[in-house]
C-alpha atoms as a PDB file:
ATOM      1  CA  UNK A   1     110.025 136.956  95.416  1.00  0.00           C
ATOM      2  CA  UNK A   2     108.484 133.393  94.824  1.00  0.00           C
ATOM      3  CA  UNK A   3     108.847 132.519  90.664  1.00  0.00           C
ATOM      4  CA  UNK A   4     105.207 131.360  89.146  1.00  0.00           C
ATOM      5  CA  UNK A   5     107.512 128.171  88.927  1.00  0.00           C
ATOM      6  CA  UNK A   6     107.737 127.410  92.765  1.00  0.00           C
ATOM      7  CA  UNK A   7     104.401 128.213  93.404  1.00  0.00           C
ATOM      8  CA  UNK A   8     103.149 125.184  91.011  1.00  0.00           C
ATOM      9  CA  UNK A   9     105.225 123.348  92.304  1.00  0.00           C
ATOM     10  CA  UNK A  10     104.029 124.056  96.444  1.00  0.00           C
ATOM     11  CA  UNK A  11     101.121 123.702  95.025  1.00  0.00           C
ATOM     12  CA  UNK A  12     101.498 120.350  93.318  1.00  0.00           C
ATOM     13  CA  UNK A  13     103.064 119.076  96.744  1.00  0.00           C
ATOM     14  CA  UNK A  14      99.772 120.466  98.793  1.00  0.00           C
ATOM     15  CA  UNK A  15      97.905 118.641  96.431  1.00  0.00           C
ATOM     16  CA  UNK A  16      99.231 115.129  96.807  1.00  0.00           C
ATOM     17  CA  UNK A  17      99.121 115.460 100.848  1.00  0.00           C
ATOM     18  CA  UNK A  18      95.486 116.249 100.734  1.00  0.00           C
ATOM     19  CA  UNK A  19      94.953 113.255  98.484  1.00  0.00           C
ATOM     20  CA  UNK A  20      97.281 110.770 100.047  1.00  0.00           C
ATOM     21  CA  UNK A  21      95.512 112.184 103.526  1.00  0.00           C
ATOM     22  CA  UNK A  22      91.916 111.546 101.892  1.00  0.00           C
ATOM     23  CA  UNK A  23      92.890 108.171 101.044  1.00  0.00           C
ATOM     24  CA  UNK A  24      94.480 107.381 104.268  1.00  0.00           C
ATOM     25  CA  UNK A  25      90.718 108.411 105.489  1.00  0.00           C
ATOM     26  CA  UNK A  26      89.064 106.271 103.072  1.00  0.00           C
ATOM     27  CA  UNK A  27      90.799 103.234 103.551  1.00  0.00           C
ATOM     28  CA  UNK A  28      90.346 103.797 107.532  1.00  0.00           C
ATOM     29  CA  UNK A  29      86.636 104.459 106.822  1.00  0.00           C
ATOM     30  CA  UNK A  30      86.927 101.097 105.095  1.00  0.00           C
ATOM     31  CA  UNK A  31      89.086  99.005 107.069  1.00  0.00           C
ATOM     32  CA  UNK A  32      86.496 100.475 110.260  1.00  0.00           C
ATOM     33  CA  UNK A  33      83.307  98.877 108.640  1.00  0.00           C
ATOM     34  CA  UNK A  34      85.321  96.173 107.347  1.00  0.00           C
ATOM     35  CA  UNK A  35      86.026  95.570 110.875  1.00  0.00           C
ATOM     36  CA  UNK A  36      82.513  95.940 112.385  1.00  0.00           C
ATOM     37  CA  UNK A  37      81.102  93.664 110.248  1.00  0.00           C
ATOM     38  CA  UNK A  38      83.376  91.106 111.538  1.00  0.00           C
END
């Protein structure tokens, strides 16, 4: 059985991949027009 503790923390760890991923897409968006206008 998986304590309330481990959950948090999967959670906590599923939440900093989706915002490191985000802001891996951002800064691609970024760099892209960045880029373009070149």
């Amino acid at each position: 059985m998986i304590t309330l503790e481990a959950q948090l923390k999967m959670q906590d760890v599923l939440v900093v991949l989706i915002g490191m991923r985000r802001k891996y897409v951002r800064i691609k968006v970024w760099a892209g027009m960045n880029f373009h206008h070149l």
